[in-house]
Protein backbone atom coordinates (compact mmCIF):
# COMPACT_ATOMS: atom_id res chain seq x y z
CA UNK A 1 -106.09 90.81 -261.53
CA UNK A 2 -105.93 94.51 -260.42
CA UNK A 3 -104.16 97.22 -263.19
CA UNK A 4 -103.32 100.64 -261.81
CA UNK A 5 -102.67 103.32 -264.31
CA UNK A 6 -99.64 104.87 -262.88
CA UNK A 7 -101.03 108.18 -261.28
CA UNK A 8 -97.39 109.92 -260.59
CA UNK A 9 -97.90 110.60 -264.12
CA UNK A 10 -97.75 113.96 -265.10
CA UNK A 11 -101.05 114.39 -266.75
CA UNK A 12 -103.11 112.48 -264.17
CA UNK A 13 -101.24 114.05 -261.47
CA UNK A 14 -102.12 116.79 -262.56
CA UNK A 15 -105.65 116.83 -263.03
CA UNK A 16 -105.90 115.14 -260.10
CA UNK A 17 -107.54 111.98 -260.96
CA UNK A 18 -106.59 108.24 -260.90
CA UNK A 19 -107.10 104.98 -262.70
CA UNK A 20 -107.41 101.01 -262.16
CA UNK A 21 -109.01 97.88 -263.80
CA UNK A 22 -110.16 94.78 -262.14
CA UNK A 23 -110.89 91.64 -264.02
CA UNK A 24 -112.37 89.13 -261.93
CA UNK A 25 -112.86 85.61 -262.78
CA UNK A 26 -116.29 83.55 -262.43
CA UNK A 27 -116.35 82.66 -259.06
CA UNK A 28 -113.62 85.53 -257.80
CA UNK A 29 -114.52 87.65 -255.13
CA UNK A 30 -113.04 90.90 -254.89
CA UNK A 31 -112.38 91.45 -251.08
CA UNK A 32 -113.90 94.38 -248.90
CA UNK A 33 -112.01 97.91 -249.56
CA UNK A 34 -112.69 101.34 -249.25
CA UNK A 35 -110.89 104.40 -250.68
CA UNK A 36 -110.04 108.35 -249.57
CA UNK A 37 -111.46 109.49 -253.11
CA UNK A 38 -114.79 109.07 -254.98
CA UNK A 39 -115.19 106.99 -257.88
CA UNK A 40 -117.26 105.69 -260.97
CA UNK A 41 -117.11 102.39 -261.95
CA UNK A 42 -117.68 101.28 -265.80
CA UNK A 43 -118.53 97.61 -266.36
CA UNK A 44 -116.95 96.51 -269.91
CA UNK A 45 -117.91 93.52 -269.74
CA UNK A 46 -119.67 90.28 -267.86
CA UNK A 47 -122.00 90.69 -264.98
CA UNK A 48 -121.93 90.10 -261.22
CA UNK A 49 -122.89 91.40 -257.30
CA UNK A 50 -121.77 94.65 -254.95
CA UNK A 51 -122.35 94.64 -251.93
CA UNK A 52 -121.56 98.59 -250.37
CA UNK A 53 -121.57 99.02 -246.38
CA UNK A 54 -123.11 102.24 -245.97
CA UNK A 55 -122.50 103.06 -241.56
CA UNK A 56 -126.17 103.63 -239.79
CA UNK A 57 -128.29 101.56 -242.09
CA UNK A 58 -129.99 98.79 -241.29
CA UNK A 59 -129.01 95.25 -242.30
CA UNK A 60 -132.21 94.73 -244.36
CA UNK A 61 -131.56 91.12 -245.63
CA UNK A 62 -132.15 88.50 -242.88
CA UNK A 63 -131.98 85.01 -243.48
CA UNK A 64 -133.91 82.85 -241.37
CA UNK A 65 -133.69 79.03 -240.19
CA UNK A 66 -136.63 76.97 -239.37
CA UNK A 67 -135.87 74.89 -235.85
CA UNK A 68 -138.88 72.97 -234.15
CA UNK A 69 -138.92 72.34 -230.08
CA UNK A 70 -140.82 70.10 -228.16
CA UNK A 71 -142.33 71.17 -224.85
CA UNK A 72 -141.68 68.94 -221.87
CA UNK A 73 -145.38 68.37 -221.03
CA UNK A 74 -146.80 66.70 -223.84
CA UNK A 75 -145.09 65.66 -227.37
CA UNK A 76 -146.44 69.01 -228.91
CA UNK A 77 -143.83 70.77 -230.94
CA UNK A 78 -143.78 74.35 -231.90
CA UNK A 79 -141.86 75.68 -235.18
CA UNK A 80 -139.12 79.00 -234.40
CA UNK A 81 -136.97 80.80 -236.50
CA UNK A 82 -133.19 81.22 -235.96
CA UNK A 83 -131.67 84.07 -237.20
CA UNK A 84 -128.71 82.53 -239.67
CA UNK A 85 -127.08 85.73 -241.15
CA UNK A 86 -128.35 89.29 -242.18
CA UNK A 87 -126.39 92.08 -244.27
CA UNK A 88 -127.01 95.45 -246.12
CA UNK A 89 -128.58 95.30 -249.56
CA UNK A 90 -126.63 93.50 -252.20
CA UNK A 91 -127.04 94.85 -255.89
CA UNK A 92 -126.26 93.21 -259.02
CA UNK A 93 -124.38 95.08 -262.47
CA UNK A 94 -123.98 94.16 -265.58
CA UNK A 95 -122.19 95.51 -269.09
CA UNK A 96 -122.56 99.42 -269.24
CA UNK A 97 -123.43 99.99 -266.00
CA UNK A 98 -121.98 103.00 -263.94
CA UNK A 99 -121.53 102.29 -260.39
CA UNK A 100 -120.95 105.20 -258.23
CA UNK A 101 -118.58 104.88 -254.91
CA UNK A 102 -118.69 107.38 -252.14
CA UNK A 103 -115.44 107.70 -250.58
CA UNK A 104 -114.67 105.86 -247.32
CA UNK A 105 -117.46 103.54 -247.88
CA UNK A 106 -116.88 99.63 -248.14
CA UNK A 107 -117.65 97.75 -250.46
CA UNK A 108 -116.69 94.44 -252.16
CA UNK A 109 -117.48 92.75 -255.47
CA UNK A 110 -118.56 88.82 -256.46
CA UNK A 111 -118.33 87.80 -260.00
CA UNK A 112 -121.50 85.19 -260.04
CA UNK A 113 -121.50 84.98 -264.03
CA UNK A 114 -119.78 82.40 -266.73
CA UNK A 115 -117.53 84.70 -267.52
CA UNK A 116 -115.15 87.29 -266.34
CA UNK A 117 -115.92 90.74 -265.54
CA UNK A 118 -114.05 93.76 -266.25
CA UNK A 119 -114.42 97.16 -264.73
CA UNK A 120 -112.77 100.28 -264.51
CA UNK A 121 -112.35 102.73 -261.98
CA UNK A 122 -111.85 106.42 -262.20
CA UNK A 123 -111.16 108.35 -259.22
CA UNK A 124 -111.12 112.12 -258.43
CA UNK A 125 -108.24 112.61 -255.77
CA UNK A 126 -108.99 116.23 -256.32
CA UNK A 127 -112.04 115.93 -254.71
CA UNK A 128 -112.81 118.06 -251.75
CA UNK A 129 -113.69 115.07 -250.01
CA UNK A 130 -110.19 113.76 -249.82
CA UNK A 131 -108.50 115.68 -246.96
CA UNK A 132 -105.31 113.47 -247.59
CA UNK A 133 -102.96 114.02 -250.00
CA UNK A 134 -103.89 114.91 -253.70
CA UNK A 135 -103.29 111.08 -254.59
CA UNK A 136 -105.63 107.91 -254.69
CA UNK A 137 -105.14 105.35 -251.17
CA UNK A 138 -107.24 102.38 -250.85
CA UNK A 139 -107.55 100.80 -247.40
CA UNK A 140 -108.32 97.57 -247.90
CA UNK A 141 -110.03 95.28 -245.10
CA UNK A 142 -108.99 91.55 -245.90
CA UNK A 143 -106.25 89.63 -247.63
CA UNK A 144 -103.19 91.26 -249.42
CA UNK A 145 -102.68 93.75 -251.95
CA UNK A 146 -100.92 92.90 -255.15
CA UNK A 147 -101.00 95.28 -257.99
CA UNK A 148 -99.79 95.63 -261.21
CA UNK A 149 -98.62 99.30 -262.14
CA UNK A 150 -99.00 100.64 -265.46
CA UNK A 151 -97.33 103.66 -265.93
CA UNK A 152 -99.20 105.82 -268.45
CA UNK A 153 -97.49 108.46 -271.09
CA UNK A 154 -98.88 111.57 -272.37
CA UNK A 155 -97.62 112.46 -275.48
CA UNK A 156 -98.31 112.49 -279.50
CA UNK A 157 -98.12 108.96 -279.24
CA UNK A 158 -100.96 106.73 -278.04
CA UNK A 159 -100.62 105.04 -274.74
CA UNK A 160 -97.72 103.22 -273.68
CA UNK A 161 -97.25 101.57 -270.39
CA UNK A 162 -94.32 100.06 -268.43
CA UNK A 163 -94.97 97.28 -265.61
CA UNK A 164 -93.90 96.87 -261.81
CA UNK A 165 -95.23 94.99 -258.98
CA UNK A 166 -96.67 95.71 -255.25
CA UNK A 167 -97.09 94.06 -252.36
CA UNK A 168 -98.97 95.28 -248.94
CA UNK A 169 -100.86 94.27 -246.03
CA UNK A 170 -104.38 94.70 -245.13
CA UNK A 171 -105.67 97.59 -243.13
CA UNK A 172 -106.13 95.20 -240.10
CA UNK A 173 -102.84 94.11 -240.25
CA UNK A 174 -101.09 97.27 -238.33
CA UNK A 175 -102.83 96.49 -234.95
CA UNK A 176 -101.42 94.52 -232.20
CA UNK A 177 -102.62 91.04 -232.37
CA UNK A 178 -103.51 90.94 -228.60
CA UNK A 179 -105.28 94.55 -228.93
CA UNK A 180 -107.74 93.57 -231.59
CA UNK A 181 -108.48 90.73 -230.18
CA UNK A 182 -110.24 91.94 -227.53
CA UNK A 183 -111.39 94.67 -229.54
CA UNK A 184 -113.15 92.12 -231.63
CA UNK A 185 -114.05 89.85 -228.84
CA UNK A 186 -112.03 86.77 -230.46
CA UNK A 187 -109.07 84.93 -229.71
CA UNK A 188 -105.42 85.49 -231.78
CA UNK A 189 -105.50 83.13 -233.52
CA UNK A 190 -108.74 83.94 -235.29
CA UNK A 191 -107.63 87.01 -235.46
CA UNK A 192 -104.38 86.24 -236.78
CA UNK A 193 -106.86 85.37 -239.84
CA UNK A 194 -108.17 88.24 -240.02
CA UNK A 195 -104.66 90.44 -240.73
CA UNK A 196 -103.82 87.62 -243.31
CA UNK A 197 -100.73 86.93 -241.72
CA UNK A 198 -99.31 83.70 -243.49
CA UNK A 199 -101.80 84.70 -246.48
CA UNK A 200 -100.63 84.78 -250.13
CA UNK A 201 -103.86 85.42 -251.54
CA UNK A 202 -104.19 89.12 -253.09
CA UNK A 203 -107.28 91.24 -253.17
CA UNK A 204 -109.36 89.29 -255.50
CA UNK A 205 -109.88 85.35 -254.08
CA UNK A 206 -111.44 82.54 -255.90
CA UNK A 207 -114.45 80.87 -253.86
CA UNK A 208 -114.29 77.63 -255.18
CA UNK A 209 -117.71 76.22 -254.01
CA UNK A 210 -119.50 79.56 -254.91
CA UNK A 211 -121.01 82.64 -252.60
CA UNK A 212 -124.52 81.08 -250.42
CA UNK A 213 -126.02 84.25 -249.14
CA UNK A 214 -129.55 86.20 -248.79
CA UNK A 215 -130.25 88.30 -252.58
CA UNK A 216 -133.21 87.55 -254.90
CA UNK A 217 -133.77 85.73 -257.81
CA UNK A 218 -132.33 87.21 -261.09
CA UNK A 219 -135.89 87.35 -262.10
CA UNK A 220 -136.88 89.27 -258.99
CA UNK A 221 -133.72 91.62 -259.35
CA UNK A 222 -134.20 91.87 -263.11
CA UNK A 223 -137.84 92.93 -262.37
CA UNK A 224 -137.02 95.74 -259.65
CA UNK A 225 -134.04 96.67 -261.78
CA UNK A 226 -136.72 97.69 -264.47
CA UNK A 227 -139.23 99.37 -262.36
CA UNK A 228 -136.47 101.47 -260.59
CA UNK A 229 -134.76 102.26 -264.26
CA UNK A 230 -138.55 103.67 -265.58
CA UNK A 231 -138.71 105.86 -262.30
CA UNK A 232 -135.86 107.03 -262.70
CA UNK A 233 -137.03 108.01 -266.45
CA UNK A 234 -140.19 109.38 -264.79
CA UNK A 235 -138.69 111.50 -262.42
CA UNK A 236 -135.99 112.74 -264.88
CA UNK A 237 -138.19 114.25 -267.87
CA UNK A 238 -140.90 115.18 -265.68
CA UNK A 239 -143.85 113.18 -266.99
CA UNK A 240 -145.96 110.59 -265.24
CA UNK A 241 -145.82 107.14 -267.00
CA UNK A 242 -148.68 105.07 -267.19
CA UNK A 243 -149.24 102.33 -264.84
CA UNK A 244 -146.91 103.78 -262.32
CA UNK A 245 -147.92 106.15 -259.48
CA UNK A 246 -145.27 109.20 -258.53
CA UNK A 247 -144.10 108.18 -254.89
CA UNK A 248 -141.06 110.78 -254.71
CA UNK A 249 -141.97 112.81 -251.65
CA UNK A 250 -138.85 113.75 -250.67
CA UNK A 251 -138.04 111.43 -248.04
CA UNK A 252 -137.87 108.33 -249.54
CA UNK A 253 -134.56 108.83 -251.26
CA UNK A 254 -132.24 109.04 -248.44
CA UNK A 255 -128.73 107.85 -248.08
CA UNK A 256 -129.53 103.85 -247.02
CA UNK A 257 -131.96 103.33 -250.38
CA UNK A 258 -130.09 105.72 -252.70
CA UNK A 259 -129.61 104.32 -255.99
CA UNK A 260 -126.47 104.01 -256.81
CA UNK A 261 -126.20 102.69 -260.62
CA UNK A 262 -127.22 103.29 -264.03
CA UNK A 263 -126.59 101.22 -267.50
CA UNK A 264 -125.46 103.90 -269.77
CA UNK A 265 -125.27 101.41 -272.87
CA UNK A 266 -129.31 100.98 -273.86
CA UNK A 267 -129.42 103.03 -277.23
CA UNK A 268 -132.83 104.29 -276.24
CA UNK A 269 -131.60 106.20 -273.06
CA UNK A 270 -129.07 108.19 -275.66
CA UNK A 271 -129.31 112.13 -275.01
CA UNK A 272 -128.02 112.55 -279.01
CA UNK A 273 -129.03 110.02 -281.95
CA UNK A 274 -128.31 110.63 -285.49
CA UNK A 275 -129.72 108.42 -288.78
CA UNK A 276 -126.33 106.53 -288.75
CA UNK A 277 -126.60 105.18 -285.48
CA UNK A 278 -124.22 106.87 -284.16
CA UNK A 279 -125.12 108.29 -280.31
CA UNK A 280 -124.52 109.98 -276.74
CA UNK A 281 -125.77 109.39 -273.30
CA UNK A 282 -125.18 111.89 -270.46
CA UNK A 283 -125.23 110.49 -266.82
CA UNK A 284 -125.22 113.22 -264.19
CA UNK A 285 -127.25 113.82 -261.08
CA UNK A 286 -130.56 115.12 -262.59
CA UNK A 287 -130.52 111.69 -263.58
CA UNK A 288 -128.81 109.91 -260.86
CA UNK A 289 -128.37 111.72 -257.52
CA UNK A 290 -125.90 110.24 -255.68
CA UNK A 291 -123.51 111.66 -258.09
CA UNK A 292 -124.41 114.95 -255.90
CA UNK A 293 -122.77 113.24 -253.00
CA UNK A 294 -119.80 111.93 -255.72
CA UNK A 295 -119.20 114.81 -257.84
CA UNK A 296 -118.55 112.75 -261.05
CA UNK A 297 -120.54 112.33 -264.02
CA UNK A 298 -120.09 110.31 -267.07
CA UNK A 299 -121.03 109.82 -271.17
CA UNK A 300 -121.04 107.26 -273.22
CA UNK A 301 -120.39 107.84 -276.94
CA UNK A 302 -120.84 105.77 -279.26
CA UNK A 303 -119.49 106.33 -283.13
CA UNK A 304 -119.80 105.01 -286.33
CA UNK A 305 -117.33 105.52 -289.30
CA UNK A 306 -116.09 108.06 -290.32
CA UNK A 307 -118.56 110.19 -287.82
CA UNK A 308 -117.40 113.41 -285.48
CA UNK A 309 -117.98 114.70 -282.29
CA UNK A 310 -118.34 118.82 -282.65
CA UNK A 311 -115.01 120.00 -281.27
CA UNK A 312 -115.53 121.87 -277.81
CA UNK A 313 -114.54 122.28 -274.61
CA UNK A 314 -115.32 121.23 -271.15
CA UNK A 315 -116.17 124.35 -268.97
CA UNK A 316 -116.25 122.66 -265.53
CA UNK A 317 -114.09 120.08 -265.02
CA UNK A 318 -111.45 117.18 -266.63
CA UNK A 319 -112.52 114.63 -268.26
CA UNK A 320 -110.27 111.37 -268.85
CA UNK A 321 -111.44 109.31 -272.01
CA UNK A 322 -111.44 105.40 -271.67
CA UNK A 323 -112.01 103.60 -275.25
CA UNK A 324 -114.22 100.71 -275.15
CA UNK A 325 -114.14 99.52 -279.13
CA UNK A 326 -112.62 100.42 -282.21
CA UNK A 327 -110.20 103.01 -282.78
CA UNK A 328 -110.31 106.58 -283.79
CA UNK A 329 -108.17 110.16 -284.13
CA UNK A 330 -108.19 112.29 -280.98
CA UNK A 331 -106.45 116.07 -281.03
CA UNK A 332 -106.36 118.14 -278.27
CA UNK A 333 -104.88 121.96 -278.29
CA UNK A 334 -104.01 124.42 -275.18
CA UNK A 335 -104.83 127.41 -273.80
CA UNK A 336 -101.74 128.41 -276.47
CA UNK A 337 -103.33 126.96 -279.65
CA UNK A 338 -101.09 123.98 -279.31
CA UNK A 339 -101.36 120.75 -280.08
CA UNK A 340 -100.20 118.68 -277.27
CA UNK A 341 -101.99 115.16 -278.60
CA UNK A 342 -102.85 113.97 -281.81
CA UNK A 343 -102.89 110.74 -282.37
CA UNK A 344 -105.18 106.91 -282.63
CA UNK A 345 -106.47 105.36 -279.56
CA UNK A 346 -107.22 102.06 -279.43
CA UNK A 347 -109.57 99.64 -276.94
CA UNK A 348 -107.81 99.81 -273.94
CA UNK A 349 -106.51 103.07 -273.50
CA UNK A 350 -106.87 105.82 -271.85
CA UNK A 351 -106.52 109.92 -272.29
CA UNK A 352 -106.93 113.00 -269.79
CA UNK A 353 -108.53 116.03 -271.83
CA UNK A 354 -107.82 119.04 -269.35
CA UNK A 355 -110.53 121.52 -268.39
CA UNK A 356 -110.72 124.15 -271.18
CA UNK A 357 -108.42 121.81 -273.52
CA UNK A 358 -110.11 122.02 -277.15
CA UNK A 359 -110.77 118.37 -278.39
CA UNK A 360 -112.16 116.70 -281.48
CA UNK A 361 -112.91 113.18 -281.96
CA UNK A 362 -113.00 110.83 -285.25
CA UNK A 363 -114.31 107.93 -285.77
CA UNK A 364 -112.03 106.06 -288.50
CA UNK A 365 -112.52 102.97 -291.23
CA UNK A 366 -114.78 101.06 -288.02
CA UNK A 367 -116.92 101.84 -285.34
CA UNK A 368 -115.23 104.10 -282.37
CA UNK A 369 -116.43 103.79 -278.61
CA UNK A 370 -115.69 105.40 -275.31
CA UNK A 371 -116.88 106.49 -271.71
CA UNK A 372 -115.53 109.54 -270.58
CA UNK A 373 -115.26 110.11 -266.96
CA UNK A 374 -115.73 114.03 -266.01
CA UNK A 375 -114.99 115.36 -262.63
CA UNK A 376 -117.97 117.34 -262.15
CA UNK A 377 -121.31 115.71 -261.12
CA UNK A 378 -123.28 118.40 -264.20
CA UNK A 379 -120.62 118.33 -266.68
CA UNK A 380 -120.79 120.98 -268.86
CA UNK A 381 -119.01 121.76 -272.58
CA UNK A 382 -119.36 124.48 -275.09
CA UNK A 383 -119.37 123.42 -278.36
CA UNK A 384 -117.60 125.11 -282.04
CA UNK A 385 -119.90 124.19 -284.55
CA UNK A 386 -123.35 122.69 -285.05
CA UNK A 387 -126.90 124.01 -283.83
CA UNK A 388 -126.11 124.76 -280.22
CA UNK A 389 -122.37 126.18 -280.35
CA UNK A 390 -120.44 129.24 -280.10
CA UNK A 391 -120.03 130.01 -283.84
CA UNK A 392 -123.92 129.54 -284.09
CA UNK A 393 -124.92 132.22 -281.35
CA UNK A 394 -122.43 135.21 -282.81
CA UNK A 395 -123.37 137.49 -285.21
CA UNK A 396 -122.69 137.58 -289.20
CA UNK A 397 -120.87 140.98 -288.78
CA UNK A 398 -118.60 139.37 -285.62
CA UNK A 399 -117.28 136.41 -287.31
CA UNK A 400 -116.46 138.59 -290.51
CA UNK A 401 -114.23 141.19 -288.38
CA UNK A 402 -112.95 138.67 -286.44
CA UNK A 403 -111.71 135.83 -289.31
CA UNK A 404 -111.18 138.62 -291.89
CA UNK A 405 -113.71 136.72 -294.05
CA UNK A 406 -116.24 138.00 -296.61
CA UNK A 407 -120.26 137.95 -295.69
CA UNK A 408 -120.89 135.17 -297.75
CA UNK A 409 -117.92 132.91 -296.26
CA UNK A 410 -119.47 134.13 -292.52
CA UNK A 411 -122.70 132.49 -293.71
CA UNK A 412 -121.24 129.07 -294.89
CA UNK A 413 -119.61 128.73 -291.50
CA UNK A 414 -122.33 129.27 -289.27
CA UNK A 415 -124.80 127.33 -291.11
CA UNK A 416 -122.83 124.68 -293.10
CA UNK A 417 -123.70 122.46 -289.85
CA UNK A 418 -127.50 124.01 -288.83
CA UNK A 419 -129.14 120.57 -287.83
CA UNK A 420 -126.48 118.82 -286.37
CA UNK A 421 -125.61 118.74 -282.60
CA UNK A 422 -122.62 117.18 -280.79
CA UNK A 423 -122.48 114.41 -283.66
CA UNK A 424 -121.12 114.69 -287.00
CA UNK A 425 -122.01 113.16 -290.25
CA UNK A 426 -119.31 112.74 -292.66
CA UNK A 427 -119.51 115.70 -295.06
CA UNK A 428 -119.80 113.50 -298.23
CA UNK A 429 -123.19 112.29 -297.12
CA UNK A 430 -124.57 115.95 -295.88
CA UNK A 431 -123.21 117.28 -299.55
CA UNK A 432 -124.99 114.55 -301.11
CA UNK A 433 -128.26 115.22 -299.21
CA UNK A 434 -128.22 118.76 -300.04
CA UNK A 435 -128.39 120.66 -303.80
CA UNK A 436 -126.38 123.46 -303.09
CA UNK A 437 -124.89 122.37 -299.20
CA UNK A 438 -123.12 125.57 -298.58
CA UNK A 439 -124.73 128.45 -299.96
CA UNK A 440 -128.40 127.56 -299.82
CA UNK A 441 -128.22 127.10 -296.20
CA UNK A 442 -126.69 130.42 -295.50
CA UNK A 443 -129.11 132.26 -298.02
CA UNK A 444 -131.79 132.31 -295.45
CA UNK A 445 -130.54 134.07 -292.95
């Protein structure tokens, strides 16, 4: 099943981005597609294969057939191989993975697990790369499309969603029958087939006996999966890790081998970590470069009870907020001081924070997870309190004239929060871990 978050929605209109979830079944495959928009992909949940066409590289998976011969002269026989099918490189993903999705380039999903997988779909119709209209079209190569449109509301209630359903052909549909034919070199009625006519199967089919083609052992994938993920560490902070030789030369990373995910949910990749558990990892392209080529980025947040995120602002782009777990209090306020959202949001919904939009983020009675999608591949956001913020890096004398505050009050608000950065302990546990929490802080600068 296939959920589109309405996009003629104001707000997503708006900031020009779009929204869908596919849950696919053990077994389903989700058939070959390709959009006018790039896109990040979070997996929620389960595990399975991609497979992404990208044009001018070589099909580097061949799969071979043994077939022996006998020569005519004698009763010798002499083993050949046969090709039997090769294809582009097929990767696997699992929970917390981001995928990243050029547009215009194919691509088509296999869910080889025990369970179904879930992932969602951001896209940036803004993008320059879309030369179409500001709005998200997928093009999709085989079977039908058959969607089910949730239409999302902005407002200071949390998400609410009406239903409606679509129905449209594939992209190989619109040709003449006779035309394609002999543009494909087959007969009608193959490729009859091939525009689904007669077809009531949506995007996503179930393949009842299973996928048999060319990818290695889980072992083998798990194995390359880790050696890739440590270069990638490597050639992010800079260092040389032991046991591992530096092989970036510049050349090697082109478009056919690029990498093109990253799990985002392994606590030890976190960018921010507090005592509580509570953390943030940053994806962007320092750490994974085809988001150069995608111009997205994403974080992963992850908070415990009653914890913050520093209220700030993103300087460079949107950034639309899909919860994962729990439930917390979200406010955002305009350009106007204005608050145009305060509310809960729950697992399952979503929420567009506008470029320059103030936001701060609570974590309630439980635990309170998202992944925010931003539309800039080096997302960037100015913080209001804490070590690294605005209120930090302005003078005593600056925040007295312009709060109409007394020295002493300056002092308690730009270091009431000194060691803390982007997460938020409760203020309880800071007063309890502190004699004098306000003043004594303050007193030394």
């Amino acid at each position: 099943m296939t959920e589109y978050y309405e996009e003629s929605s104001e707000m997503l209109r708006c900031a020009g981005v779009s929204v869908k979830r596919h849950i696919v079944e053990p077994r389903g495959l989700l058939l070959p597609a390709y959009h006018n928009a790039p896109s990040l992909v979070y997996i929620t949940q389960g595990r399975g294969l991609i497979g992404m066409v990208f044009p001018g590289c070589p099909e580097t998976y061949q799969w071979f057939q043994q077939q022996a011969e006998t020569y005519t002269e004698g009763t010798m026989t002499e083993s050949q191989q046969r090709l039997r099918d090769e294809h582009q490189k097929i990767r696997r993903f699992q929970k917390g993975d981001i995928i990243a999705l050029p547009p215009g380039v194919t691509h088509w999903c296999y869910n080889d697990g025990d369970v179904a997988f879930v992932a969602v779909q951001v896209f940036d119709t803004s993008n320059s790369a879309n030369q179409l209209e500001p709005a998200r079209r997928d093009f999709f190569l085989a079977g039908r499309h058959q969607s089910v449109q949730r239409m999302y509301e902005m407002g200071p209630q949390p998400t609410s969603f009406t239903t409606r359903q679509q129905l449209s052909n594939n992209m190989l549909a619109g040709f003449d029958t006779q035309m394609l034919a002999e543009a494909l070199g087959v007969n009608q009625e193959l490729t009859r087939r091939l525009q689904s006519q007669n077809d009531p199967r949506g995007e996503i089919v179930f393949v009842k006996q299973g996928l048999r083609m060319l990818r290695p052992f889980r072992s083998q994938e798990m194995q390359q999966q880790e050696y890739e993920s440590v270069q990638s560490e490597e050639q992010y902070f800079g260092e040389s890790m032991p046991g591992l030789r530096n092989a970036t030369n510049g050349l090697d990373e082109n478009f056919c081998t690029m990498k093109i995910r990253s799990n985002i949910d392994i606590p030890n990749r976190a960018d921010y970590f507090n005592q509580r558990g509570s953390r943030v990892a940053i994806l962007n392209s320092q750490k994974l470069p085809i988001l150069n080529l995608v111009q997205m980025s994403a974080v992963r947040v992850v908070l415990q009870r009653n914890s913050m995120i520093t209220p700030y602002w993103q300087m460079n782009c949107h950034s639309l907020m899909y919860v994962t777990g729990g439930q917390g209090r979200v406010q955002v306020v305009n350009h106007r001081g204005r608050t145009v959202f305060d509310g809960m949001l729950r697992q399952g919904q979503i929420l567009l924070i506008p470029q320059n939009f103030a936001v701060i983020k609570r974590a309630e009675l439980e635990m309170f997870k998202w992944v925010s999608f931003n539309t800039n591949h080096n997302a960037m956001i100015s913080q209001v309190v804490g070590k690294n913020s605005v209120i930090r890096a302005m003078p005593l004398q600056v925040l007295m004239h312009s709060y109409r505050i007394s020295l002493e009050q300056a002092r308690r608000l730009k270091f009431s929060r000194q060691n803390e950065m982007t997460i938020l302990s409760p203020i309880r546990e800071i007063m309890r871990s502190r004699d004098d929490p306000m003043f004594e802080v303050g007193s030394s600068a």
